[in-house]
N, C-alpha and C. Protein backbone atom coordinates (compact mmCIF):
# COMPACT_ATOMS: atom_id res chain seq x y z
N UNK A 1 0.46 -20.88 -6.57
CA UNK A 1 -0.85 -20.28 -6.50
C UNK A 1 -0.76 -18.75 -6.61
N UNK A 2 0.36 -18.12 -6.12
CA UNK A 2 0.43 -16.72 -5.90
C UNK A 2 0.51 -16.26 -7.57
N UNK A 3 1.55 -17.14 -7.98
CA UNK A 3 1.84 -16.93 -9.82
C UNK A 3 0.47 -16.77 -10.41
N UNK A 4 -0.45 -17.37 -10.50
CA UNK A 4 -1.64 -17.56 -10.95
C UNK A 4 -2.72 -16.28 -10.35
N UNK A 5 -2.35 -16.23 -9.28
CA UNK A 5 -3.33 -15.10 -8.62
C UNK A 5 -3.03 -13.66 -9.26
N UNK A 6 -1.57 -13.60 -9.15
CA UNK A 6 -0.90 -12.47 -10.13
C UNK A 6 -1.20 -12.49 -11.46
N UNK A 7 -1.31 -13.60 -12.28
CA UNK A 7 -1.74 -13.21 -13.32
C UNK A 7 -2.56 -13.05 -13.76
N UNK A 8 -3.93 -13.69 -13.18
CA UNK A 8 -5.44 -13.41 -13.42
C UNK A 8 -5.56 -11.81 -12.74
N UNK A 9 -4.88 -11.34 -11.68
CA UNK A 9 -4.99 -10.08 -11.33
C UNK A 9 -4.48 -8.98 -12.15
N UNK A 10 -3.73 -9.18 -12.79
CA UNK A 10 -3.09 -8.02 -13.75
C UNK A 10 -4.37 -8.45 -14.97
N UNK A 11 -4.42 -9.16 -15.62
CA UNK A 11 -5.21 -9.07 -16.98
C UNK A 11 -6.62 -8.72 -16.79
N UNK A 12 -6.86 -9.00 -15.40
CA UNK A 12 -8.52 -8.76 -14.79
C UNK A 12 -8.61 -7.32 -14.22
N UNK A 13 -7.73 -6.31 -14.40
CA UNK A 13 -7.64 -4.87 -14.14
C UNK A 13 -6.61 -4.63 -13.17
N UNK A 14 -5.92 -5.25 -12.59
CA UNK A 14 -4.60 -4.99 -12.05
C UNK A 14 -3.64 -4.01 -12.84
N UNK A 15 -3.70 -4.45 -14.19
CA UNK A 15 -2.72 -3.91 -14.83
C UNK A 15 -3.28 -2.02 -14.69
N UNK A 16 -4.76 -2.04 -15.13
CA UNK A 16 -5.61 -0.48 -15.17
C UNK A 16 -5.02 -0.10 -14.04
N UNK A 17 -5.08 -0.30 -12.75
CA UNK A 17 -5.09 0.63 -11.51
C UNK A 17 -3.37 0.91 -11.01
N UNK A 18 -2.43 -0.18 -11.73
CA UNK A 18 -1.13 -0.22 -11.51
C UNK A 18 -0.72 1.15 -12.41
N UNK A 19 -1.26 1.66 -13.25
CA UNK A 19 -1.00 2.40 -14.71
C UNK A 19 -1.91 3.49 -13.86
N UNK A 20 -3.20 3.64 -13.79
CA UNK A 20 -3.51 4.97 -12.60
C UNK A 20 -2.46 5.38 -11.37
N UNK A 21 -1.62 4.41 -10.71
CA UNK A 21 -0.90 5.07 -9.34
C UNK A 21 0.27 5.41 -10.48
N UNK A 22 1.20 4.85 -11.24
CA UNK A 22 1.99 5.62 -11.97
C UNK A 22 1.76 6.46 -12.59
N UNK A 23 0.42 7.26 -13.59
CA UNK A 23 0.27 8.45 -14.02
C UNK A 23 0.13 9.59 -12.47
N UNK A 24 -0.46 8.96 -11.73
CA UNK A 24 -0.02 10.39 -10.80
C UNK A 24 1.17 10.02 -10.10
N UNK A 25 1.99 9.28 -10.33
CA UNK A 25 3.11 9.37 -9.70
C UNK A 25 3.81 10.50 -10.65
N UNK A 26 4.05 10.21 -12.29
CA UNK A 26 4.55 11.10 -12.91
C UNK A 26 4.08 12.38 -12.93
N UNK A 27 2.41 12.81 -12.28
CA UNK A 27 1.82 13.63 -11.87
C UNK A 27 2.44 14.59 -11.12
N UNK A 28 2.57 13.56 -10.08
CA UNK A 28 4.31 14.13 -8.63
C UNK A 28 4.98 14.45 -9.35
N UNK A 29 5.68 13.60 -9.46
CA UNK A 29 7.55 14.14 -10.17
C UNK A 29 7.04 15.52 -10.91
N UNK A 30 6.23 15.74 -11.86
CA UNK A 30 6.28 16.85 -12.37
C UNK A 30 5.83 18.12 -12.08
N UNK A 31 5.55 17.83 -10.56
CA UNK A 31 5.56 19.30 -9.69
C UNK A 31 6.55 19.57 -8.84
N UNK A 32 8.10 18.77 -9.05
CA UNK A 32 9.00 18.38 -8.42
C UNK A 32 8.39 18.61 -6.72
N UNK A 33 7.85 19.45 -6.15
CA UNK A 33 7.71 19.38 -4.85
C UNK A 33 7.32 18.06 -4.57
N UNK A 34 6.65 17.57 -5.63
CA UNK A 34 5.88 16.20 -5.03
C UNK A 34 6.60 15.30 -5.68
N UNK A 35 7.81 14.86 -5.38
CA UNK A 35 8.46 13.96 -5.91
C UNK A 35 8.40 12.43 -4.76
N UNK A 36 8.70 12.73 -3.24
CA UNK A 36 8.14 12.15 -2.81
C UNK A 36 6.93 11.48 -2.69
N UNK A 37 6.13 12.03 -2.93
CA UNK A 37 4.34 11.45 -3.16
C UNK A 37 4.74 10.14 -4.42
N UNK A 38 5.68 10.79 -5.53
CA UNK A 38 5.55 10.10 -6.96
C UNK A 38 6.67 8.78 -6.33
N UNK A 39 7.29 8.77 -5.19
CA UNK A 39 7.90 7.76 -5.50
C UNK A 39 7.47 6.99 -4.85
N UNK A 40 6.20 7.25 -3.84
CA UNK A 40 5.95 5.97 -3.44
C UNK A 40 4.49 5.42 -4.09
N UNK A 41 4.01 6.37 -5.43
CA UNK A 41 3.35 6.31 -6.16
C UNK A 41 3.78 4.88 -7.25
N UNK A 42 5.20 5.04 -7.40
CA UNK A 42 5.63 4.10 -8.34
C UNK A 42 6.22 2.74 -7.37
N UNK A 43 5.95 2.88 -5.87
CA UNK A 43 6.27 1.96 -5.70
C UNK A 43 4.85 0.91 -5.36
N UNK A 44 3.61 1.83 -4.72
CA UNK A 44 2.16 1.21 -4.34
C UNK A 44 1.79 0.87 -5.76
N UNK A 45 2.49 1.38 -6.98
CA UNK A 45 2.02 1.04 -8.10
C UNK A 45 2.48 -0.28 -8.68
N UNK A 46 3.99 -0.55 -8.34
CA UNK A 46 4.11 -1.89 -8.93
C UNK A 46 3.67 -3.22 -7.98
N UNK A 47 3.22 -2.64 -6.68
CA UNK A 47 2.95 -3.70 -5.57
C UNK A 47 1.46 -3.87 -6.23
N UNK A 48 0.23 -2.82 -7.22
CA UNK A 48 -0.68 -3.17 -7.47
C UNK A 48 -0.93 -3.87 -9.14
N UNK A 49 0.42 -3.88 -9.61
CA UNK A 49 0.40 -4.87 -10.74
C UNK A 49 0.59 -5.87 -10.21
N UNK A 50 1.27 -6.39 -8.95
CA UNK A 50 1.48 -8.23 -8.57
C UNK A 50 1.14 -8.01 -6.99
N UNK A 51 0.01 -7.96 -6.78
CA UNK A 51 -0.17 -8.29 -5.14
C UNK A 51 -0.09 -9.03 -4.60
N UNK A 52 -0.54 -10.23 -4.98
CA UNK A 52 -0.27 -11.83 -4.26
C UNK A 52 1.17 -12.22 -3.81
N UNK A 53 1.10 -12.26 -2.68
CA UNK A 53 2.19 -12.73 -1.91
C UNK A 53 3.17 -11.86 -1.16
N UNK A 54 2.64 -10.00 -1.09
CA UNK A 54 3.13 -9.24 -0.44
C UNK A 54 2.42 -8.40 0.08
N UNK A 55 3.26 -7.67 1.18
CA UNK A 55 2.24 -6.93 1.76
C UNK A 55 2.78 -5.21 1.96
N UNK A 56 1.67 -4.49 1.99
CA UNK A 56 2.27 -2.93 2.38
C UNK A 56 2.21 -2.76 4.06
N UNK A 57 3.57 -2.38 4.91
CA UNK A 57 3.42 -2.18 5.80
C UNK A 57 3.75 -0.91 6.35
N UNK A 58 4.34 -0.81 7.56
CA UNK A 58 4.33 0.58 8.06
C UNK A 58 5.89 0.99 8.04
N UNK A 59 6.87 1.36 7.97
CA UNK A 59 8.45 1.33 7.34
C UNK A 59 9.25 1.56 9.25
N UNK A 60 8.23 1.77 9.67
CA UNK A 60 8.68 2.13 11.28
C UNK A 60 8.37 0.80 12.19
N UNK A 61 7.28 -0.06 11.99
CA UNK A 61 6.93 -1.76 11.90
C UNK A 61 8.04 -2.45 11.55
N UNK A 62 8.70 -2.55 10.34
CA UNK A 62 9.75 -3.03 9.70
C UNK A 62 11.14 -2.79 10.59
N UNK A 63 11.44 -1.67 10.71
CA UNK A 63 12.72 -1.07 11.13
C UNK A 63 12.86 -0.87 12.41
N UNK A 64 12.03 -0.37 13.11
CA UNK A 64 12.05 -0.48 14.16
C UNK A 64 12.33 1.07 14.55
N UNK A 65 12.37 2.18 13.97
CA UNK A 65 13.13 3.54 13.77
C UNK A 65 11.83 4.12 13.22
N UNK A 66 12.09 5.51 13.46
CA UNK A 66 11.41 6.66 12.75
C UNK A 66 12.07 7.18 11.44
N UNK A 67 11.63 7.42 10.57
CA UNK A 67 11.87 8.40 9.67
C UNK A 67 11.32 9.15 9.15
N UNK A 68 11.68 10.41 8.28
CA UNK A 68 10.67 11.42 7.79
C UNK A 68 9.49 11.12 7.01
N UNK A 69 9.47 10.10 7.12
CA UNK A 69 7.90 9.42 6.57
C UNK A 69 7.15 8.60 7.16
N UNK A 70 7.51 8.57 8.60
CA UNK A 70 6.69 7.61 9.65
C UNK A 70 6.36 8.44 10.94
N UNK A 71 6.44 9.81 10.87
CA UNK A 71 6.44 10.76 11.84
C UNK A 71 5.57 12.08 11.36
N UNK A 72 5.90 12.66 11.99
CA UNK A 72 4.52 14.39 11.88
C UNK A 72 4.98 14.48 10.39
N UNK A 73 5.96 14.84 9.99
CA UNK A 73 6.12 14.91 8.50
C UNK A 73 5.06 14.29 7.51
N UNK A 74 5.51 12.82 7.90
CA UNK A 74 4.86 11.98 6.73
C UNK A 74 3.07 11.99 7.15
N UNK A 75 2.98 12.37 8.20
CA UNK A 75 1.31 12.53 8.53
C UNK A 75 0.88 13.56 7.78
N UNK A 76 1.68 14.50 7.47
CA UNK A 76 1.31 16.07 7.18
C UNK A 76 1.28 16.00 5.39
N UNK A 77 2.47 14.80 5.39
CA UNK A 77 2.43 14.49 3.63
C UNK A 77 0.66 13.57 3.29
N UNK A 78 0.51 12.71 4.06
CA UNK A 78 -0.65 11.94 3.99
C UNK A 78 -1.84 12.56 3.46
N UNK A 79 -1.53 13.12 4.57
CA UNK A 79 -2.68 14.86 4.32
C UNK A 79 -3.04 15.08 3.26
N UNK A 80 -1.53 15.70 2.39
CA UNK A 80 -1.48 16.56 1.64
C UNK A 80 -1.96 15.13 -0.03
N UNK A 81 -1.52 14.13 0.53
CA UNK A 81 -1.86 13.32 -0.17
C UNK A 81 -3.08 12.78 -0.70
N UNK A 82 -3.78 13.01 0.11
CA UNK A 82 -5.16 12.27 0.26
C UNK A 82 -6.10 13.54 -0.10
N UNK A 83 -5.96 14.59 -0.21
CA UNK A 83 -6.41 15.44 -1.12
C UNK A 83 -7.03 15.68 -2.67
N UNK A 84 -5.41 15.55 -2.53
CA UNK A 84 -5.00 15.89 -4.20
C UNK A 84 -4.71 14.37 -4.92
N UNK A 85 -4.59 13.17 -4.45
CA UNK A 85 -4.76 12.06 -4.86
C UNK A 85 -5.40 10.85 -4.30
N UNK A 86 -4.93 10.58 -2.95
CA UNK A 86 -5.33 9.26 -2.35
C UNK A 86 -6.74 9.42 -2.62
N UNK A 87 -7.83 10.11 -2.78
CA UNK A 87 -9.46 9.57 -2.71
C UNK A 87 -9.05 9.17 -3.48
N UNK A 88 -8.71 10.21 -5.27
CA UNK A 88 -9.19 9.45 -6.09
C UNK A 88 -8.83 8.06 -6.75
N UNK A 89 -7.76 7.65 -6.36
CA UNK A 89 -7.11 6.06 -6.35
C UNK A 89 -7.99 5.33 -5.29
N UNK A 90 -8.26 5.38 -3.85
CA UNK A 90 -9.19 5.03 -3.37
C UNK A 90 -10.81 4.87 -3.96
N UNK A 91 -11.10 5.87 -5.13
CA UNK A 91 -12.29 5.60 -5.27
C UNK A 91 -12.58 4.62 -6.23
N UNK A 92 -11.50 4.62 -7.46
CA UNK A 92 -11.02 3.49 -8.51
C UNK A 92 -10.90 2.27 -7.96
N UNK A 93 -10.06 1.66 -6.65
CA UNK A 93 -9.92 0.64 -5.73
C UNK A 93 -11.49 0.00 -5.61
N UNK A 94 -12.19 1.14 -5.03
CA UNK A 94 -13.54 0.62 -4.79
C UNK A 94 -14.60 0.10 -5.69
N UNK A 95 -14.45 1.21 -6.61
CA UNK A 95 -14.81 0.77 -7.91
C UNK A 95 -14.75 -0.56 -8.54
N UNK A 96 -13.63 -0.73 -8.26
CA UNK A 96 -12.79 -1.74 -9.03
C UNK A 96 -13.02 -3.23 -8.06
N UNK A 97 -13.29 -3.12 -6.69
CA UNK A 97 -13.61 -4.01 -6.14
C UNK A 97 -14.89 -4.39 -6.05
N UNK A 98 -16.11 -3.36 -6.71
CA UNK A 98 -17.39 -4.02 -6.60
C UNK A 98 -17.26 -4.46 -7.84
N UNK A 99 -16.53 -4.51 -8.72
CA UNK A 99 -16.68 -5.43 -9.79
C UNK A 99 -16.71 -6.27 -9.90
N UNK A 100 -15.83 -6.65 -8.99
CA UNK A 100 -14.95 -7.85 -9.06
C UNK A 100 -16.11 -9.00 -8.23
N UNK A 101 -16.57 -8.33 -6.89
CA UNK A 101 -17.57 -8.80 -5.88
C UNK A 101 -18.80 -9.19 -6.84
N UNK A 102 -19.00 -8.88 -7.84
CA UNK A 102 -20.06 -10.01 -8.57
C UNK A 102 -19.99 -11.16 -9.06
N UNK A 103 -18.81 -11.71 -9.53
CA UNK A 103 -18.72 -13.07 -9.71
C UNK A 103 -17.66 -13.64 -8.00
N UNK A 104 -18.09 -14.84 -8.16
CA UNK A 104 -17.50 -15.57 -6.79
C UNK A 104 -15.81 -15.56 -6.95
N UNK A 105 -15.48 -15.98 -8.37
CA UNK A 105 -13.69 -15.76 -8.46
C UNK A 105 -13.45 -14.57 -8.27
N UNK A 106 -13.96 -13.47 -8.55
CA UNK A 106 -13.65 -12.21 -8.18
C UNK A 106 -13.68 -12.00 -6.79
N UNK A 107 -14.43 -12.36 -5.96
CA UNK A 107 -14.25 -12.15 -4.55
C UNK A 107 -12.44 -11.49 -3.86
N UNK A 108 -11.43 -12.88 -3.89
CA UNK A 108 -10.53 -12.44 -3.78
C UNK A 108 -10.02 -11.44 -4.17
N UNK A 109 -9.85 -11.04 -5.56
CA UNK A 109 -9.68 -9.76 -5.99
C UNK A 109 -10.11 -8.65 -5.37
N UNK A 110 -11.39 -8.26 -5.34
CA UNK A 110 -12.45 -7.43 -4.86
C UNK A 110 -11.52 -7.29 -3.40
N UNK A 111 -11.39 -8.24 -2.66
CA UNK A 111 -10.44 -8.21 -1.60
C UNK A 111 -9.42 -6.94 -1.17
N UNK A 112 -8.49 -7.90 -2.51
CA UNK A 112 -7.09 -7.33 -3.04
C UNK A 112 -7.50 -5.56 -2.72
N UNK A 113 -8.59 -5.20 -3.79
CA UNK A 113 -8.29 -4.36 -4.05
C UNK A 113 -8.85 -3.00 -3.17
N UNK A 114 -9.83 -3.84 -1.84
CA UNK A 114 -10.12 -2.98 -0.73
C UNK A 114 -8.31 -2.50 -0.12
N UNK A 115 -7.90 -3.36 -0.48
CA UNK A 115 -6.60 -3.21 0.64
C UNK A 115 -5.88 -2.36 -0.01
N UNK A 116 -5.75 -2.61 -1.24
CA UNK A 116 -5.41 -1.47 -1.77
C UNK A 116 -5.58 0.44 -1.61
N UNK A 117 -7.07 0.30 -1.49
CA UNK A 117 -7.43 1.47 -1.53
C UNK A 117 -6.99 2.00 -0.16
N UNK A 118 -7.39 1.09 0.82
CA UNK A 118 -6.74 2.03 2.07
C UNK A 118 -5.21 2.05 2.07
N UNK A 119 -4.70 1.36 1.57
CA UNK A 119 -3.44 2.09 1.17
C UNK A 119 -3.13 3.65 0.29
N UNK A 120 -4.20 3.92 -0.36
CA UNK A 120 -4.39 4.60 -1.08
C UNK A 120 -4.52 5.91 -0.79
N UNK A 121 -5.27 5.63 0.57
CA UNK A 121 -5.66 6.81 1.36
C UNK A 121 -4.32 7.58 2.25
N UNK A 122 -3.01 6.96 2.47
CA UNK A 122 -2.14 7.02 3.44
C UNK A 122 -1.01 6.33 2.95
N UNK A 123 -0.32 6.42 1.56
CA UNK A 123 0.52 5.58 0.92
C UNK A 123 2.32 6.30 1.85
N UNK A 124 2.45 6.89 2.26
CA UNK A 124 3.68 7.77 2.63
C UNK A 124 3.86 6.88 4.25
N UNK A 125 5.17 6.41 4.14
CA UNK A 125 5.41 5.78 5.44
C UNK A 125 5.51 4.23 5.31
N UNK A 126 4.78 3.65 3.79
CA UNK A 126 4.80 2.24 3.96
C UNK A 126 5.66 1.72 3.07
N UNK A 127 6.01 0.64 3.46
CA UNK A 127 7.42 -0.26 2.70
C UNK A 127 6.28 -1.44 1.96
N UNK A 128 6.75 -1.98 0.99
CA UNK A 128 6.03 -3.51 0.10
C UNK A 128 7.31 -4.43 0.41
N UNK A 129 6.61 -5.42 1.36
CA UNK A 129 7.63 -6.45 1.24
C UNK A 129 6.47 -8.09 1.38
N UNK A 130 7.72 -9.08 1.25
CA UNK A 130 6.76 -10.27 1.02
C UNK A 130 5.92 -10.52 2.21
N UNK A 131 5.10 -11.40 2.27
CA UNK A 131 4.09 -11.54 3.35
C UNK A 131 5.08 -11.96 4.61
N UNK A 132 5.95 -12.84 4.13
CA UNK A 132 6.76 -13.79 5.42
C UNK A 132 7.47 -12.45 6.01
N UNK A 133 8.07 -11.65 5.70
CA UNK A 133 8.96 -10.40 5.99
C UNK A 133 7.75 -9.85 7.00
N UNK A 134 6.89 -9.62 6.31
CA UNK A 134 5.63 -8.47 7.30
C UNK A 134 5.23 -9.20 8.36
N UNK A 135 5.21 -10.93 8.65
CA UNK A 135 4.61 -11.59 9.23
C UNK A 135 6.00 -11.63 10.39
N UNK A 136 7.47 -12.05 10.04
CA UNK A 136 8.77 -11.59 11.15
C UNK A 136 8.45 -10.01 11.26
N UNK A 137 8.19 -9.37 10.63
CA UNK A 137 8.56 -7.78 11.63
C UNK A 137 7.09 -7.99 12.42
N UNK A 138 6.33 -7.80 12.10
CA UNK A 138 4.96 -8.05 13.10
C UNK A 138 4.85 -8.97 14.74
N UNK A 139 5.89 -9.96 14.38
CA UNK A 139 6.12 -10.79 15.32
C UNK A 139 7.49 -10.50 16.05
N UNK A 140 7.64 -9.53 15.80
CA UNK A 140 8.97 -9.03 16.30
C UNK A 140 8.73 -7.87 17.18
N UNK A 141 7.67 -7.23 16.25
CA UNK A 141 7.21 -5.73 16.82
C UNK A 141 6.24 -6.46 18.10
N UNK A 142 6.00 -7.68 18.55
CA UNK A 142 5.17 -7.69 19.29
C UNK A 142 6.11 -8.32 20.37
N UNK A 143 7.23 -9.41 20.16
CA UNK A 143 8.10 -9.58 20.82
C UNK A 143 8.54 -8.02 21.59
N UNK A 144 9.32 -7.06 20.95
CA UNK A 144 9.25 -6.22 21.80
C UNK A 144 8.57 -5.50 22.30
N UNK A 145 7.03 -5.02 22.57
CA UNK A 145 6.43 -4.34 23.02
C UNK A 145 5.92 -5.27 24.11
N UNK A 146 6.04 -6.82 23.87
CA UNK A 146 5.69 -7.47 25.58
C UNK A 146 6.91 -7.12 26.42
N UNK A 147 8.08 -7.43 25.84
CA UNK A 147 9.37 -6.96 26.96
C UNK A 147 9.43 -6.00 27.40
N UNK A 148 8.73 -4.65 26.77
CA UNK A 148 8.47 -3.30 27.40
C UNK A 148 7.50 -3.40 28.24
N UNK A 149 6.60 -4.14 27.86
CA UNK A 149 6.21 -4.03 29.00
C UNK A 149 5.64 -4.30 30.35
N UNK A 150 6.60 -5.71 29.95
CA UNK A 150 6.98 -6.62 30.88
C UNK A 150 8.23 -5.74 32.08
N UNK A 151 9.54 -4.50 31.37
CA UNK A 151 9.93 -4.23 31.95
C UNK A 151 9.53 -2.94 33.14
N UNK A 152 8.75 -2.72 32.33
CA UNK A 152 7.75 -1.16 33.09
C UNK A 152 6.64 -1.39 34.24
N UNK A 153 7.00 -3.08 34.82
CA UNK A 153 6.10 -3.42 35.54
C UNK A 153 7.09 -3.51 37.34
């Protein structure tokens, strides 16, 4: 089902908005400062040519660790992100999802592509992995935050 969802999603404008996050990814790269921005440009970009069956999460969710993109840094990149790009991929997302919200098969899509956009808004910090992966770290991240605070009692 996911095969099928992917492919009616790319030929039904998946492919358009996957090809928008890579032109400003190459956007990035070619202000080298923003090379970071561009690489997770090319990565929210190939997660929006095949969405079905994965998910964008938080890379500090996953790992369990901080890194310079899940901390004041990567907030300050977000920022700087959502400026100069995240609306306007966010506004295409939206766009792109009331389209879809007029016929009933489009629904799902239209979906897809809300989720997208708030990704759109805050792409720095998140990892694409399959749903089952996001669904063990989620259930993991909650395993330990009862033992915390189960122990703080």
């Amino acid at each position: 089902m996911r095969a099928i969802g992917n492919f009616l999603w790319f030929i039904l404008g998946g492919a358009l908005m996957g090809l928008a996050w890579w032109l400003a990814g190459l956007v990035a790269f070619a202000t080298i400062v923003g090379i970071p921005w561009g690489k997770a440009c090319f990565v929210i970009g190939q997660f929006s040519f095949f969405p079905f069956g994965k998910e964008a999460i938080s890379r500090k969710e996953l790992t369990h660790t901080d890194d310079i993109g899940t901390g004041a840094l990567g907030t300050i990149g977000n920022v700087v992100w959502f400026v100069f790009a995240g609306i306007w991929l966010a506004i295409g997302h939206v766009i792109s999802a009331m389209a879809c919200f007029v016929t009933i098969i489009g629904i799902p899509f239209g979906i897809q592509h809300l989720k997208l956009a708030g990704i759109a808004l805050a792409p720095i910090g998140k990892t694409v992995v399959s749903k089952e992966v996001a669904t063990a770290a989620r259930a993991a991240t909650s395993t330990a935050t009862v033992a915390t605070l189960r122990s703080s009692k």
